[in-house]
Protein backbone atom coordinates (compact mmCIF):
# COMPACT_ATOMS: atom_id res chain seq x y z
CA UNK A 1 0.00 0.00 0.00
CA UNK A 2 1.07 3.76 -0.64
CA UNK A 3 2.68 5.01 1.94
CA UNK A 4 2.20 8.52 3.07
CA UNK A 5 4.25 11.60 5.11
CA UNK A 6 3.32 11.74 8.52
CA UNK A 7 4.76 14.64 9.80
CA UNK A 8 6.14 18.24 8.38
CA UNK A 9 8.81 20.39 9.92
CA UNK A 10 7.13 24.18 10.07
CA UNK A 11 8.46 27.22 11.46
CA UNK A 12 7.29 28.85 14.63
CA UNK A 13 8.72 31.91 16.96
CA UNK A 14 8.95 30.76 20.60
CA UNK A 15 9.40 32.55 23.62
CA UNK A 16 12.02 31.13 26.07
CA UNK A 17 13.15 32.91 29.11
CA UNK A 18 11.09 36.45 27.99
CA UNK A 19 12.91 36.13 24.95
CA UNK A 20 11.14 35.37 21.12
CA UNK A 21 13.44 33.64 19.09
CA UNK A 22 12.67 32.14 15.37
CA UNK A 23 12.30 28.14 14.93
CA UNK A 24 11.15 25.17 14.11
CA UNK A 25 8.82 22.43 15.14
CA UNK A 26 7.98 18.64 13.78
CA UNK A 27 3.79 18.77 13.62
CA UNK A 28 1.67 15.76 12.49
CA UNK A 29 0.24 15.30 9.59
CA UNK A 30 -3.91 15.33 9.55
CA UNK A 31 -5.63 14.52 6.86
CA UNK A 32 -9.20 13.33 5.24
CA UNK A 33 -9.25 9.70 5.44
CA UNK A 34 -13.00 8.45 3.54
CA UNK A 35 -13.61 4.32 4.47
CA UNK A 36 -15.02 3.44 1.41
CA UNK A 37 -17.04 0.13 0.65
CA UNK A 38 -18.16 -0.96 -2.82
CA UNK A 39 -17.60 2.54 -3.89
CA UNK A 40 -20.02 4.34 -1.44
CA UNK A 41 -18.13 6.46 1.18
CA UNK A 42 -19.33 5.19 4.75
CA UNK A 43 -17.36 7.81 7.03
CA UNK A 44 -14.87 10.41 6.87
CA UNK A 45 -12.64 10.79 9.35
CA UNK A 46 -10.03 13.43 10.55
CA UNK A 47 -6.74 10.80 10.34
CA UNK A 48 -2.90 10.41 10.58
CA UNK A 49 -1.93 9.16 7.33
CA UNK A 50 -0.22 5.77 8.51
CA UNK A 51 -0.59 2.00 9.01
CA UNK A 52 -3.94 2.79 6.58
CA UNK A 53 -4.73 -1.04 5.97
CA UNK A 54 -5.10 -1.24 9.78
CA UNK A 55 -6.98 1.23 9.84
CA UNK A 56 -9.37 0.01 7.37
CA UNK A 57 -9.81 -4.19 8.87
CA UNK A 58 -10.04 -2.08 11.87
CA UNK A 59 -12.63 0.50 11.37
CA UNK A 60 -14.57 -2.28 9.86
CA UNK A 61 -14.27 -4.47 12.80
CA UNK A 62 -15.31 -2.12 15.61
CA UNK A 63 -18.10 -0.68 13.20
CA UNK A 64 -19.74 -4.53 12.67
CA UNK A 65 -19.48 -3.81 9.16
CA UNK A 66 -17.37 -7.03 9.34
CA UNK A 67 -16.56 -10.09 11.62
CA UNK A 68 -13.22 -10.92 10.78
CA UNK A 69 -10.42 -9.54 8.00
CA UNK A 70 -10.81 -12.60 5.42
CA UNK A 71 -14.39 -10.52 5.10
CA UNK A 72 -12.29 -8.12 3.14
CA UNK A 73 -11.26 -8.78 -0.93
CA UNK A 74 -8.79 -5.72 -1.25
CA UNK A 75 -8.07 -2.52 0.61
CA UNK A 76 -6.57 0.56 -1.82
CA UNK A 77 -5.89 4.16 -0.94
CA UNK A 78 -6.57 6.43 -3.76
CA UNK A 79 -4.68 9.26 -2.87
CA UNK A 80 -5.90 13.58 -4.42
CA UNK A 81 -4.93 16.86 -3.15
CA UNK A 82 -7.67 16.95 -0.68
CA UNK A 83 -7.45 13.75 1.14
CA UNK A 84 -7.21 9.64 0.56
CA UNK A 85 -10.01 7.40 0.17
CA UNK A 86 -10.18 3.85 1.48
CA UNK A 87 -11.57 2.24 -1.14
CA UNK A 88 -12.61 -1.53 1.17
CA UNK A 89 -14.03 -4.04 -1.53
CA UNK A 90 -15.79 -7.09 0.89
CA UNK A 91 -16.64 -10.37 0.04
CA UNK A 92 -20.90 -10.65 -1.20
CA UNK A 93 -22.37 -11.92 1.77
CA UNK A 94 -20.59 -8.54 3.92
CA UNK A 95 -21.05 -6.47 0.77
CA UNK A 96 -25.73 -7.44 0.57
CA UNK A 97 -25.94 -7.22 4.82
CA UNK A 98 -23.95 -3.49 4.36
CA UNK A 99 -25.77 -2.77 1.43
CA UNK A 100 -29.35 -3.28 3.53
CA UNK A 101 -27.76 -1.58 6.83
CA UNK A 102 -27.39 1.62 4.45
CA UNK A 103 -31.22 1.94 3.58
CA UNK A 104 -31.86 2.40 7.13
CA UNK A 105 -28.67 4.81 7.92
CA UNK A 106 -30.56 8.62 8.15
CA UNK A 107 -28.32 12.19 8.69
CA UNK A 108 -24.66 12.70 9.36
CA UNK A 109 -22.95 10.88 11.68
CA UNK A 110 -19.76 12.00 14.38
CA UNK A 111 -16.28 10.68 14.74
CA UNK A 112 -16.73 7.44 16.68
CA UNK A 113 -20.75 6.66 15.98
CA UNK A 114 -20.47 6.18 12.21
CA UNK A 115 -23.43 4.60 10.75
CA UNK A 116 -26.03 5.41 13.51
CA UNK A 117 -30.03 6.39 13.32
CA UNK A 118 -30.73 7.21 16.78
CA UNK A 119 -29.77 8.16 20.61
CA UNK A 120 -30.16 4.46 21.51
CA UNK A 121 -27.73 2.86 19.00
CA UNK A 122 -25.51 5.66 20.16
CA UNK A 123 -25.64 4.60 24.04
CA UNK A 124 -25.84 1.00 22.69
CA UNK A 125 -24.99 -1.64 24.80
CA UNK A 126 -21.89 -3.29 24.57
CA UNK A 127 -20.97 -6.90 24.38
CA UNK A 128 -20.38 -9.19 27.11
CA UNK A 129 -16.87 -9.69 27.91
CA UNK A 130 -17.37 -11.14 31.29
CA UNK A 131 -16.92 -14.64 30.42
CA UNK A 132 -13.10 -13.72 29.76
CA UNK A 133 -10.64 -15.46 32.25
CA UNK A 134 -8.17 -12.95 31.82
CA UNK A 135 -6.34 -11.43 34.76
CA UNK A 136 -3.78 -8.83 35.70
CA UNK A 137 -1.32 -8.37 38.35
CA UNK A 138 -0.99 -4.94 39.64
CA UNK A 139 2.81 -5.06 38.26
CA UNK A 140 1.38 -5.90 35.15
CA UNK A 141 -0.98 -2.65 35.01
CA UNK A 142 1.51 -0.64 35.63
CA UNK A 143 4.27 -2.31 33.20
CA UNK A 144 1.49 -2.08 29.86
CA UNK A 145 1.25 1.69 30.14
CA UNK A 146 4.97 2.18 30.89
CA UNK A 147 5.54 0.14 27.69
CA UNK A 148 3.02 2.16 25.75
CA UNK A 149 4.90 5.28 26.70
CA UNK A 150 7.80 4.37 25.34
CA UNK A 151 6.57 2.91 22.06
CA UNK A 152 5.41 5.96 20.68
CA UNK A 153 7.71 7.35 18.25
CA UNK A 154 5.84 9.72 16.50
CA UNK A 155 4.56 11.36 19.74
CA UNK A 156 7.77 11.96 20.59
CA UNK A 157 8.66 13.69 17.83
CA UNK A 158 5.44 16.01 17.61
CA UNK A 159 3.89 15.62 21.13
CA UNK A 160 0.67 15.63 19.51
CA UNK A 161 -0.99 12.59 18.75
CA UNK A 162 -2.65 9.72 20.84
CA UNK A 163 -1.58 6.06 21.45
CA UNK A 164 -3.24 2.45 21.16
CA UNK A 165 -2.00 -0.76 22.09
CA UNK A 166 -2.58 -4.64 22.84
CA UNK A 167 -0.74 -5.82 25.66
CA UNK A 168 -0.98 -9.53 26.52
CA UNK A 169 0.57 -10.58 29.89
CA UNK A 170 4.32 -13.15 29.18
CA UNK A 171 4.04 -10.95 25.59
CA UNK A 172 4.38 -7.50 26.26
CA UNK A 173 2.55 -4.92 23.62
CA UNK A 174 2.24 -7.06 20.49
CA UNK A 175 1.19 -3.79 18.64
CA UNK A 176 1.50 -0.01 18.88
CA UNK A 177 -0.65 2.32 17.33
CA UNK A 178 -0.87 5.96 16.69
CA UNK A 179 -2.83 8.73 15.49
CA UNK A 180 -4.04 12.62 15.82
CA UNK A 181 -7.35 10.89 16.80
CA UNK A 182 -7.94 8.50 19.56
CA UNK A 183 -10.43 6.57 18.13
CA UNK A 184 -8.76 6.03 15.11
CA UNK A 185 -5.61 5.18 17.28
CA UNK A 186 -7.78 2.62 18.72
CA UNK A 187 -9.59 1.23 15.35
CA UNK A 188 -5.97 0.88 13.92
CA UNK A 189 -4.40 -1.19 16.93
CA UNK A 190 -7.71 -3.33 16.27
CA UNK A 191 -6.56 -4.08 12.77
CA UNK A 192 -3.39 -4.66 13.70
CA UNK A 193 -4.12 -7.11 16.62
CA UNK A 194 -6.39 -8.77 14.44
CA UNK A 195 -4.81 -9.34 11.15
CA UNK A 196 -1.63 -10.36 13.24
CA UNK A 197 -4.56 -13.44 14.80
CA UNK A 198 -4.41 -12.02 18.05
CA UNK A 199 -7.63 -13.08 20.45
CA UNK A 200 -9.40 -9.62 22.11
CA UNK A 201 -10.04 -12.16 25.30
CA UNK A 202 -6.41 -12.55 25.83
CA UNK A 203 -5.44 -9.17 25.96
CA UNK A 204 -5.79 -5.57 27.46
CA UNK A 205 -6.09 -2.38 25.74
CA UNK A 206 -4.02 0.31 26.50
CA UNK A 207 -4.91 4.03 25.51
CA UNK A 208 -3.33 7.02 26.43
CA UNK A 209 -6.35 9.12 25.89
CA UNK A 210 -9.54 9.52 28.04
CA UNK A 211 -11.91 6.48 27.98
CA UNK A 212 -15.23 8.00 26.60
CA UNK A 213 -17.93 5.31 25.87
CA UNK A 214 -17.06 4.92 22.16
CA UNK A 215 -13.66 3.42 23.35
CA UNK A 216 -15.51 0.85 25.98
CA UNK A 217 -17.75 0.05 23.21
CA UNK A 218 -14.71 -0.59 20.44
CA UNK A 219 -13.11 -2.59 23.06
CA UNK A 220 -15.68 -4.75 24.22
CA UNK A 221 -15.90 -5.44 20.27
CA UNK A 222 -12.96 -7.14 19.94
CA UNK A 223 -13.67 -9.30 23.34
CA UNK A 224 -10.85 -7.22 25.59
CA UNK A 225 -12.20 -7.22 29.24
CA UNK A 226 -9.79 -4.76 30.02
CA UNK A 227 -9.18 -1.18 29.01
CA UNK A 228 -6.50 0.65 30.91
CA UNK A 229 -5.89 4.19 30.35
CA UNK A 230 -3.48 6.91 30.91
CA UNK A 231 -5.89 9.90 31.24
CA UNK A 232 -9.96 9.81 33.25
CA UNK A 233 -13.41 8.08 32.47
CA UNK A 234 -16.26 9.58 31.36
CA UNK A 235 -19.35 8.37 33.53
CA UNK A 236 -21.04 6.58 30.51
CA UNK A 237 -17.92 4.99 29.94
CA UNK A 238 -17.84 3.66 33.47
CA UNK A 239 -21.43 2.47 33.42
CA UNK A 240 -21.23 1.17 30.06
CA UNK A 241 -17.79 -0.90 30.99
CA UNK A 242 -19.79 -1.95 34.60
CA UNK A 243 -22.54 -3.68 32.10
CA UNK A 244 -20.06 -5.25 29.50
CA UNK A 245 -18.00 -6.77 32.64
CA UNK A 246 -15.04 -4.65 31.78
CA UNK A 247 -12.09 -3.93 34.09
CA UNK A 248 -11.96 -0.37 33.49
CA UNK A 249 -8.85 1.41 34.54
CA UNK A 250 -7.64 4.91 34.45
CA UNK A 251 -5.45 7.95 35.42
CA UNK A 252 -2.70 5.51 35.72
CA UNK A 253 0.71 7.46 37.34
CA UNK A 254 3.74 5.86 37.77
CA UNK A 255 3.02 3.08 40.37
CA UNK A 256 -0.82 4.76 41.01
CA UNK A 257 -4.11 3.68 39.20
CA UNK A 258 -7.85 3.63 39.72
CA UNK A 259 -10.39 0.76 39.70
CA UNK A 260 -13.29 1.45 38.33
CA UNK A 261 -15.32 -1.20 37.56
CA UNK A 262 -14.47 -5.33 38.00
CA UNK A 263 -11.72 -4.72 40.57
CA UNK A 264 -11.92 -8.98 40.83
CA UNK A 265 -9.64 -9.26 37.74
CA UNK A 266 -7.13 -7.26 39.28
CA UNK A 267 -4.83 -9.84 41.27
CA UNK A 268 -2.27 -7.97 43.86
CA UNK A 269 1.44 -8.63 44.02
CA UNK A 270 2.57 -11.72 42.36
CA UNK A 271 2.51 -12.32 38.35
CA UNK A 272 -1.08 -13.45 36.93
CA UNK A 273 -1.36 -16.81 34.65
CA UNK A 274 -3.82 -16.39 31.58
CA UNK A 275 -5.80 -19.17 31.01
C-alpha cells in the first residue's frame, strides 16, 4: 500500500526565558481519510496518514461492518490533493448485509458513531466480555502503560498525537498504534491485533487518551475485558464498561491507578497466569 508523510517540519517563533526567538517544530500530519465500501463512502474521518490497511480491517471491525479480515477482498488508498479514500471491496455476503444496513442509515454521523439512526444505537450496549478469564497483576498494570509510553515514536517527535496498544501478559505490547485521533488510534491497533490473529479475550487495551464510551464500546468489540488508560473516564464509559464486565482502569501514574469497575480481575502482588 502507498505510503504517506506523517509529519512536516514548520516554522514557529517561541518565547524562552522572555525572549522570542525564530524556529522550528515537527507537527503531524492530519488529513481526510474516507472508508469506502463498494464505492459508497461510509465515514470520513479526521486521520494520521499511517498503518492505513489497519486502519481500514479495523474501522470495519469495531463498526460490525465485518466479523473478521478474510471478510475483506482488497483494501486501496486512492490518494488527491484533498485527502485519501479507502476504497474496502468485501466479500458478497458482507457487501448485501452493508448494502441493507445503508437503507436504514438517516443524517450525518460524528467521529466514533459512524453509521447510527438514533440516541439508543448511540448509548448501545456493549458486548459481554465477562466470560473472559483474563487477569492482571498490579505489576502488570503498571508495566502495559509504561511500555506504551515508550513505544510511541511519533509522539515523541510532535507531542501531539494519541496512542493504542494490545498488551498480553508473558508478551508484552504485540502492537503499537498511533494517530491525531484517539479513536482512530484505537480502530488501527484493532486491525493490527487482528490481522496479526491475536484473540481480544487474551489481551488488554491500553490508551493514552480519556476512555469515553465509544472506546468501551470498540473494546468490548474485539472481546478485551480490560481497558486501561493513561488519562480519566467519562461516567457513561464507566457504566457502560460496569454492564459489559469490563475492568476499566484509568489515570494511571507511575506506580498509582484507579479501579473502576471489576476490581476482581485485578490480582495484587505476584505475576497473573492467563488461562
Amino acid at each position: 500500500m502507498t505510503t504517506f508523510p506523517l509529519i512536516q517540519t514548520v516554522s514557529e517563533t517561541a518565547r524562552r526565558n522572555g525572549k522570542l526567538s525564530a524556529g522550528s517544530r515537527v507537527v503531524p500530519q492530519e488529513t481526510p481519510v474516507a472508508l469506502s465500501y463498494g464505492g459508497s463512502t461510509h465515514a470520513v474521518m479526521m486521520a494520521t496518514p499511517g498503518d492505513l490497511e489497519d486502519f481500514a480491517v479495523g474501522f470495519s471491525l469495531t463498526e460490525g461492518i465485518i466479523a473478521d479480515p478474510s471478510d475483506i477482498e482488497t483494501i486501496e488508498a486512492v490518494a488527491d490533493d484533498k485527502g485519501i479514500d479507502l476504497q474496502i471491496m468485501l466479500k458478497d455476503a458482507q457487501n448485501v448485509a452493508l448494502v441493507a444496513r445503508r437503507r436504514h442509515m438517516a443524517g450525518p454521523v460524528g467521529c466514533g458513531l459512524c453509521g447510527i439512526e438514533s440516541i439508543e444505537q448511540a448509548v448501545r450496549q456493549a458486548p459481554s466480555v465477562s466470560t473472559s478469564p483474563l487477569r492482571l497483576s498490579e505489576q502488570q498494570v503498571i508495566e502495559a502503560v509504561a511500555l506504551l509510553n515508550g513505544q510511541q515514536p511519533l509522539h515523541f517527535e510532535t507531542r501531539a498525537v494519541h496512542g493504542a496498544g494490545f498488551y498480553v501478559p508473558g508478551k508484552g505490547l504485540i502492537a503499537v498504534r498511533e494517530d491525531v485521533g484517539r479513536h482512530n488510534a484505537l480502530d488501527k491497533l484493532v486491525g493490527a491485533a487482528a490481522r496479526a490473529g491475536y484473540r481480544g479475550a487474551n489481551g488488554a487495551v491500553v490508551v493514552t487518551s480519556r476512555v469515553s464510551v465509544e472506546m468501551v464500546q470498540k473494546t468490548a468489540i474485539i472481546g478485551s475485558p480490560f481497558i486501561i488508560a493513561i488519562s480519566a473516564p467519562t461516567a457513561l464509559a464507566i457504566r457502560t464498561a460496569e454492564e459489559a464486565g469490563m475492568t476499566l482502569i484509568a489515570l494511571v501514574r507511575g506506580q498509582d491507578f484507579e479501579v473502576f469497575t471489576h476490581m476482581d480481575r485485578i490480582q495484587p502482588g505476584a505475576v497473573a497466569d492467563v488461562a
